[in-house]
Protein backbone atom coordinates (compact mmCIF):
# COMPACT_ATOMS: atom_id res chain seq x y z
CA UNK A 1 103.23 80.94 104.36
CA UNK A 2 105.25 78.23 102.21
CA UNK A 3 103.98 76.10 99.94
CA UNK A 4 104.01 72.24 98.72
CA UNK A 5 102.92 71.46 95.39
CA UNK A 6 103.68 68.09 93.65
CA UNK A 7 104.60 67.56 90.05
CA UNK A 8 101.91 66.18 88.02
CA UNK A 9 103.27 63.18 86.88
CA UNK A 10 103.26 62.06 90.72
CA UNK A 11 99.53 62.14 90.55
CA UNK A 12 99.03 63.86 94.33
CA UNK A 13 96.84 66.61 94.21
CA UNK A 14 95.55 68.94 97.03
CA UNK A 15 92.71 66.73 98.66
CA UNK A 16 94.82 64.26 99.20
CA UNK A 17 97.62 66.48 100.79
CA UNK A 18 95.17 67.97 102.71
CA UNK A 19 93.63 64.51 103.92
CA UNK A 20 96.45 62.99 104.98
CA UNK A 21 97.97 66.22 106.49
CA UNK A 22 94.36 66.41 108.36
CA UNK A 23 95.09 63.09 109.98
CA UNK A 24 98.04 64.01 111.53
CA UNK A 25 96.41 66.90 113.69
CA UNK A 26 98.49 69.48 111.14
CA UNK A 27 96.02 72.94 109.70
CA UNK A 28 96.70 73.35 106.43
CA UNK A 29 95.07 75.68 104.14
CA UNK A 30 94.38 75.29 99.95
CA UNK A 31 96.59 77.39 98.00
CA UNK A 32 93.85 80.37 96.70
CA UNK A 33 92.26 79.86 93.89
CA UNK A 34 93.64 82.48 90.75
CA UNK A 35 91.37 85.57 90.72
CA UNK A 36 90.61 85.13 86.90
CA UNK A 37 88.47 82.28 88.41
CA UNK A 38 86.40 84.32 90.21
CA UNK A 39 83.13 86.54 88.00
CA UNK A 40 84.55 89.65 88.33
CA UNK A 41 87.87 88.72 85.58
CA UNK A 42 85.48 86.32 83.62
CA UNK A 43 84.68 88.07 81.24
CA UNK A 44 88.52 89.38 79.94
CA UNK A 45 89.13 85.70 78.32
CA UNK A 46 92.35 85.20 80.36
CA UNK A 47 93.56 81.65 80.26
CA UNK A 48 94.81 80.84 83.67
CA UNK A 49 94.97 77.05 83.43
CA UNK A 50 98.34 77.08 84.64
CA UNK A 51 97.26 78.68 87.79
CA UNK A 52 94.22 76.27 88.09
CA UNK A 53 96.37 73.43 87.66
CA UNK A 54 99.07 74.59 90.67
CA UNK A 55 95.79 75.18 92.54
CA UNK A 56 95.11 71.66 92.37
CA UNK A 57 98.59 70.41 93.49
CA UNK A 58 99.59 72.49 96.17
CA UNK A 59 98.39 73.58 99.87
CA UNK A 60 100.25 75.81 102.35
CA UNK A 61 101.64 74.35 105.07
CA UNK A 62 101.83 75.93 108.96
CA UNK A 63 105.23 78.21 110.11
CA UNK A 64 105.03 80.00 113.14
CA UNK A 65 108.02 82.13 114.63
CA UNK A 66 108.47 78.94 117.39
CA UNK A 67 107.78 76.15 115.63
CA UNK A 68 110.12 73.52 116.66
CA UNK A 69 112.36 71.04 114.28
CA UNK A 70 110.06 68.19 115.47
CA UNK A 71 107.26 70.28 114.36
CA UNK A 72 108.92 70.49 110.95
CA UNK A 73 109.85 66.74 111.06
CA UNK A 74 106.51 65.79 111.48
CA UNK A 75 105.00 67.73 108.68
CA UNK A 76 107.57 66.83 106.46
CA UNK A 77 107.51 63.22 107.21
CA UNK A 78 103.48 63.34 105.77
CA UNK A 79 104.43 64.92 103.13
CA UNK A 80 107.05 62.62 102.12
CA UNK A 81 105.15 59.48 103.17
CA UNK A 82 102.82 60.87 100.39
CA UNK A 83 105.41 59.82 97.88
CA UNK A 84 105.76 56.73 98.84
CA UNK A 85 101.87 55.68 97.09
């Protein structure tokens, strides 16, 4: 599945991808979260802030063997018009 993920100076993190996408009748899904988040790694002290940080930034976006250029168009005009605030 790809992937979108803003730079953090552009300030657009994953709710609001996933809000807008929302509105425009597109399923996308969160990017998972790292699994030194989760208790089981916890306890080894690994820093993952880099992966916490993508977490926040990113979703992944639909592709689907048919999935027409106006398909594309459409999810890429969201994300773009994203950029624009």
């Amino acid at each position: 599945m790809p992937s979108v993920m803003f730079n953090k100076d552009i300030q657009v993190m994953r709710d609001m991808l996933l809000q807008n996408i929302k509105a425009d009748n597109i399923v996308a899904r969160v990017v998972f979260c790292p699994p030194s988040s989760l208790g089981l790694f916890e306890s080894d002290g690994a820093d993952s802030r880099v992966a916490k940080e993508i977490q926040n930034r990113a979703i992944n976006i639909p592709s689907y063997y048919d999935m027409t250029n106006e398909d594309q168009d459409r999810i890429n005009n969201v994300i773009i018009g994203l950029l624009d605030v």
